[in-house]
C-alpha atoms as a PDB file:
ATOM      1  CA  UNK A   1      -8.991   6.453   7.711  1.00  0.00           C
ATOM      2  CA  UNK A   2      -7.774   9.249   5.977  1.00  0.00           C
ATOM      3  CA  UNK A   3      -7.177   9.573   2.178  1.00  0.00           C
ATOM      4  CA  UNK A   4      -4.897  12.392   0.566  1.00  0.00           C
ATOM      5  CA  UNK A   5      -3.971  12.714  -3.173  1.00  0.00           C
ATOM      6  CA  UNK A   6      -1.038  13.795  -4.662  1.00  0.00           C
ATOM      7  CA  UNK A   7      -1.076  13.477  -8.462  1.00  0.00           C
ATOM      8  CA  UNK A   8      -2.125  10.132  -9.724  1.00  0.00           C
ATOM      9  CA  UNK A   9      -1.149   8.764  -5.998  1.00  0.00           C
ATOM     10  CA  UNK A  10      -3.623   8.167  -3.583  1.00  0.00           C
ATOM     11  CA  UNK A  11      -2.457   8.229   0.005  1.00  0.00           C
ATOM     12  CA  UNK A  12      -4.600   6.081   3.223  1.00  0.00           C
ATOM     13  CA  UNK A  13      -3.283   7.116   6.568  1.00  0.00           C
ATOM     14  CA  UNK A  14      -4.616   4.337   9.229  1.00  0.00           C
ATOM     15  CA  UNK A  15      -4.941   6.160  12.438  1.00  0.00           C
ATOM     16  CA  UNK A  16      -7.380   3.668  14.791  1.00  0.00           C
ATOM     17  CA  UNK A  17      -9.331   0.633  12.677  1.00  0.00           C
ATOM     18  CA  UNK A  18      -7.566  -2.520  12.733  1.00  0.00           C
ATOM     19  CA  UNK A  19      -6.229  -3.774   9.630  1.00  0.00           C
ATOM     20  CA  UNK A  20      -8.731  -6.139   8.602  1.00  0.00           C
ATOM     21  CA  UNK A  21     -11.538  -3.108   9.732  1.00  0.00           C
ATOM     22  CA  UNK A  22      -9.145  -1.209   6.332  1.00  0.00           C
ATOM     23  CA  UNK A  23      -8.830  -3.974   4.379  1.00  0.00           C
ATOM     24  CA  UNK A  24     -12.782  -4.350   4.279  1.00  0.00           C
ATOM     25  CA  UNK A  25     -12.991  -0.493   3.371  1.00  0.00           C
ATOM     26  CA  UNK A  26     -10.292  -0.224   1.099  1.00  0.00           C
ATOM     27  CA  UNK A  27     -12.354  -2.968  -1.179  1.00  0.00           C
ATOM     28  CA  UNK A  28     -15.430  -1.359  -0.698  1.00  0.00           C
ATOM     29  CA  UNK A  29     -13.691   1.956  -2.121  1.00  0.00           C
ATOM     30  CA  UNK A  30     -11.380   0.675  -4.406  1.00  0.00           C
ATOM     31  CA  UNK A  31     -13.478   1.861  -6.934  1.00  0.00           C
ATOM     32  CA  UNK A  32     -13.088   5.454  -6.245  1.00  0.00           C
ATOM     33  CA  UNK A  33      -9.238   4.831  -6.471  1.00  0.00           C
ATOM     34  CA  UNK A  34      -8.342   1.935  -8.452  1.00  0.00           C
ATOM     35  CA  UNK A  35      -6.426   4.003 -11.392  1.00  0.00           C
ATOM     36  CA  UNK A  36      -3.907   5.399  -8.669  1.00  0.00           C
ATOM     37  CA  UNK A  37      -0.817   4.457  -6.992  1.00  0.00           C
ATOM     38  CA  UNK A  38      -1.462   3.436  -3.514  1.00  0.00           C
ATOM     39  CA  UNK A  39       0.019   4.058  -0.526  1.00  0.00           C
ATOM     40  CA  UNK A  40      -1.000   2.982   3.014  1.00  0.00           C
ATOM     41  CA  UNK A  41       0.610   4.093   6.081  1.00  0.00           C
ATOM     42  CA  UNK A  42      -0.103   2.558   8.661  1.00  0.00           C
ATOM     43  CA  UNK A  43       2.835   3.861  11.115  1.00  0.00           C
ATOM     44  CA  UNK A  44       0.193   5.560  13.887  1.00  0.00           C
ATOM     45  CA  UNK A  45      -0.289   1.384  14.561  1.00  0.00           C
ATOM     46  CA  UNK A  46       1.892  -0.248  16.767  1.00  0.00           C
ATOM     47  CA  UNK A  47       3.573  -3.806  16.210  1.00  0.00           C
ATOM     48  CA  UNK A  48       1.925  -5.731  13.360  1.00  0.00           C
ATOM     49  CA  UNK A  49       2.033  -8.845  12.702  1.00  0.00           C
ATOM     50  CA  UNK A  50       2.788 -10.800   9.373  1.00  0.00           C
ATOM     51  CA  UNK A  51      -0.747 -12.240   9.286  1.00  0.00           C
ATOM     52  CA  UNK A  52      -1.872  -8.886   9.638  1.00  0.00           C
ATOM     53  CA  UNK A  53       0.347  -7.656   6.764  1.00  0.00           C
ATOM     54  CA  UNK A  54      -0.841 -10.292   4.402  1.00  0.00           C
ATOM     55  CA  UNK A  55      -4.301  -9.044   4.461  1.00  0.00           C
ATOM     56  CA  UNK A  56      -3.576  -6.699   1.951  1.00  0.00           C
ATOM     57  CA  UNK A  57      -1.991  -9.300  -0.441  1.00  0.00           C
ATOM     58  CA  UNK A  58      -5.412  -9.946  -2.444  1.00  0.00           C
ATOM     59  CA  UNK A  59      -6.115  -6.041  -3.264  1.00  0.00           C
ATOM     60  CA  UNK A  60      -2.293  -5.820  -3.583  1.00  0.00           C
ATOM     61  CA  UNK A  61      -2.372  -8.341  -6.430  1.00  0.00           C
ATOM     62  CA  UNK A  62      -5.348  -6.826  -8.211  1.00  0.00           C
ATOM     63  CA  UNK A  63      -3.866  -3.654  -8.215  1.00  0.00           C
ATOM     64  CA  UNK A  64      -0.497  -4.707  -9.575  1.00  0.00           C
ATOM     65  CA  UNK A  65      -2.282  -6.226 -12.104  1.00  0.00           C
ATOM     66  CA  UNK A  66      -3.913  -3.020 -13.266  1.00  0.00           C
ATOM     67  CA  UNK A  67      -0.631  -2.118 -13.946  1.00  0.00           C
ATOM     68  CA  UNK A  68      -0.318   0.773 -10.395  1.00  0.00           C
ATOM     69  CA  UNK A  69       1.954   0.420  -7.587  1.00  0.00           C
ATOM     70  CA  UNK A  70       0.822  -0.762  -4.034  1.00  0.00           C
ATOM     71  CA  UNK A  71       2.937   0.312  -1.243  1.00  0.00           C
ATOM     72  CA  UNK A  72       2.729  -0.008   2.122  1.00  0.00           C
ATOM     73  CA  UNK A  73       4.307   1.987   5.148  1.00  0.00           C
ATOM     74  CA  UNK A  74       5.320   0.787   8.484  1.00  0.00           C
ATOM     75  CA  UNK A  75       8.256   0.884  10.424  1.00  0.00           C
ATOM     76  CA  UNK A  76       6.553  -1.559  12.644  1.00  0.00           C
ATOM     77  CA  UNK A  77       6.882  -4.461  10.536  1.00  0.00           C
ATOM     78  CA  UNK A  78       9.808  -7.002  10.533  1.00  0.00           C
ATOM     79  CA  UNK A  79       9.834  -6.909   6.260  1.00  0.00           C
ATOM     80  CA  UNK A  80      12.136 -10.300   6.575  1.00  0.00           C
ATOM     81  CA  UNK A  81       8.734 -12.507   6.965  1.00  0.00           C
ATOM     82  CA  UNK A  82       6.780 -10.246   4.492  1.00  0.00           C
ATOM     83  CA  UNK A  83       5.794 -12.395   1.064  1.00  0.00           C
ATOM     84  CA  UNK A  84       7.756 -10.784  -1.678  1.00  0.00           C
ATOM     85  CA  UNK A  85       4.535  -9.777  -3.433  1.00  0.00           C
ATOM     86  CA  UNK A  86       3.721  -7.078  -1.052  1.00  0.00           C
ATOM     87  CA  UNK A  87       6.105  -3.749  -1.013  1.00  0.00           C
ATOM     88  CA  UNK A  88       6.298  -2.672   2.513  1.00  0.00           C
ATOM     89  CA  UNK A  89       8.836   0.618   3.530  1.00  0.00           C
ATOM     90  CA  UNK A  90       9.363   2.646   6.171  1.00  0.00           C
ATOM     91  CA  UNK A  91       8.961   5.655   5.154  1.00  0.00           C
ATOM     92  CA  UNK A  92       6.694   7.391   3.155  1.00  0.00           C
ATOM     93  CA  UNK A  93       9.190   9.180   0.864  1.00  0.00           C
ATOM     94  CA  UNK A  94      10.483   5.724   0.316  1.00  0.00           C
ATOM     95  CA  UNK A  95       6.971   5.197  -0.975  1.00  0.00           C
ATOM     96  CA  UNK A  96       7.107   7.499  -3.448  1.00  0.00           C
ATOM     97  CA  UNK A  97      10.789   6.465  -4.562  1.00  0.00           C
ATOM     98  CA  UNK A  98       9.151   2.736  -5.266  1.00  0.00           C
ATOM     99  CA  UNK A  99       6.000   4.548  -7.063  1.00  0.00           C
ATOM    100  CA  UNK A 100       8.695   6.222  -8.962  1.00  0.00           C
ATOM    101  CA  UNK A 101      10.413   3.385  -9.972  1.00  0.00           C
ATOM    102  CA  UNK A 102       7.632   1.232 -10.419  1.00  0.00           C
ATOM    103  CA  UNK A 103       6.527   3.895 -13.052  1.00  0.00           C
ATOM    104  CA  UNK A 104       9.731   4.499 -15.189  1.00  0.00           C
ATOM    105  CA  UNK A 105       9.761   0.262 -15.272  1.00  0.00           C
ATOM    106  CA  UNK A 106       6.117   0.141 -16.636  1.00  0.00           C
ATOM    107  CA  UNK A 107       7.161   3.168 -19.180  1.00  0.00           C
ATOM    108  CA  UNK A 108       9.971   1.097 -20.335  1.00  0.00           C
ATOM    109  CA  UNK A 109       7.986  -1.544 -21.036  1.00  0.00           C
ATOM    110  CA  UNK A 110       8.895  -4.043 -18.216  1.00  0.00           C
END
């Protein structure tokens, strides 16, 4: 696991755990980076799988409620079987555009 910042976003490259093996260590960490934006990419994986995917919906849902983006990256994943509440892209600029958005919304009061 790698983990980059950039401004107020923390970025988790997943290079060879499994996702439940990064699940487990991205709650044991949160603390260190629970008043960032998240994003995990996770496109060094191959295929995952929707059950895989939904792993992340718990610290997904704490972290939205904190008022910070979550955003996962993958090309890997078929996003048509994702549960709305997770925010999964393919790329990682696409990340940022979400984080973006996500941002000016929360400004604005929404």
């Amino acid at each position: 696991m790698i983990i980059d910042k950039n401004g107020n976003i923390t970025i988790i490259t997943q290079e060879t755990f499994t996702i439940i093996e990064l699940v487990k260590k991205l709650e044991a960490l949160y603390p260190k980076f629970k008043n960032d934006n998240l994003v995990v990419i996770l496109t060094a994986l191959g295929k995952i799988n929707t059950a895989d995917v939904v792993e992340f919906l718990n610290i997904s849902n704490i972290h939205k409620s904190e008022k910070h983006s979550f955003v996962i990256v993958s090309e890997n994943i078929d996003i048509d079987k994702i549960p709305e509440d997770l925010i999964v892209v393919p790329t990682q600029q696409e990340a940022f555009d979400i984080i973006e958005m996500e941002e000016m919304e929360r400004d604005l009061g929404f």
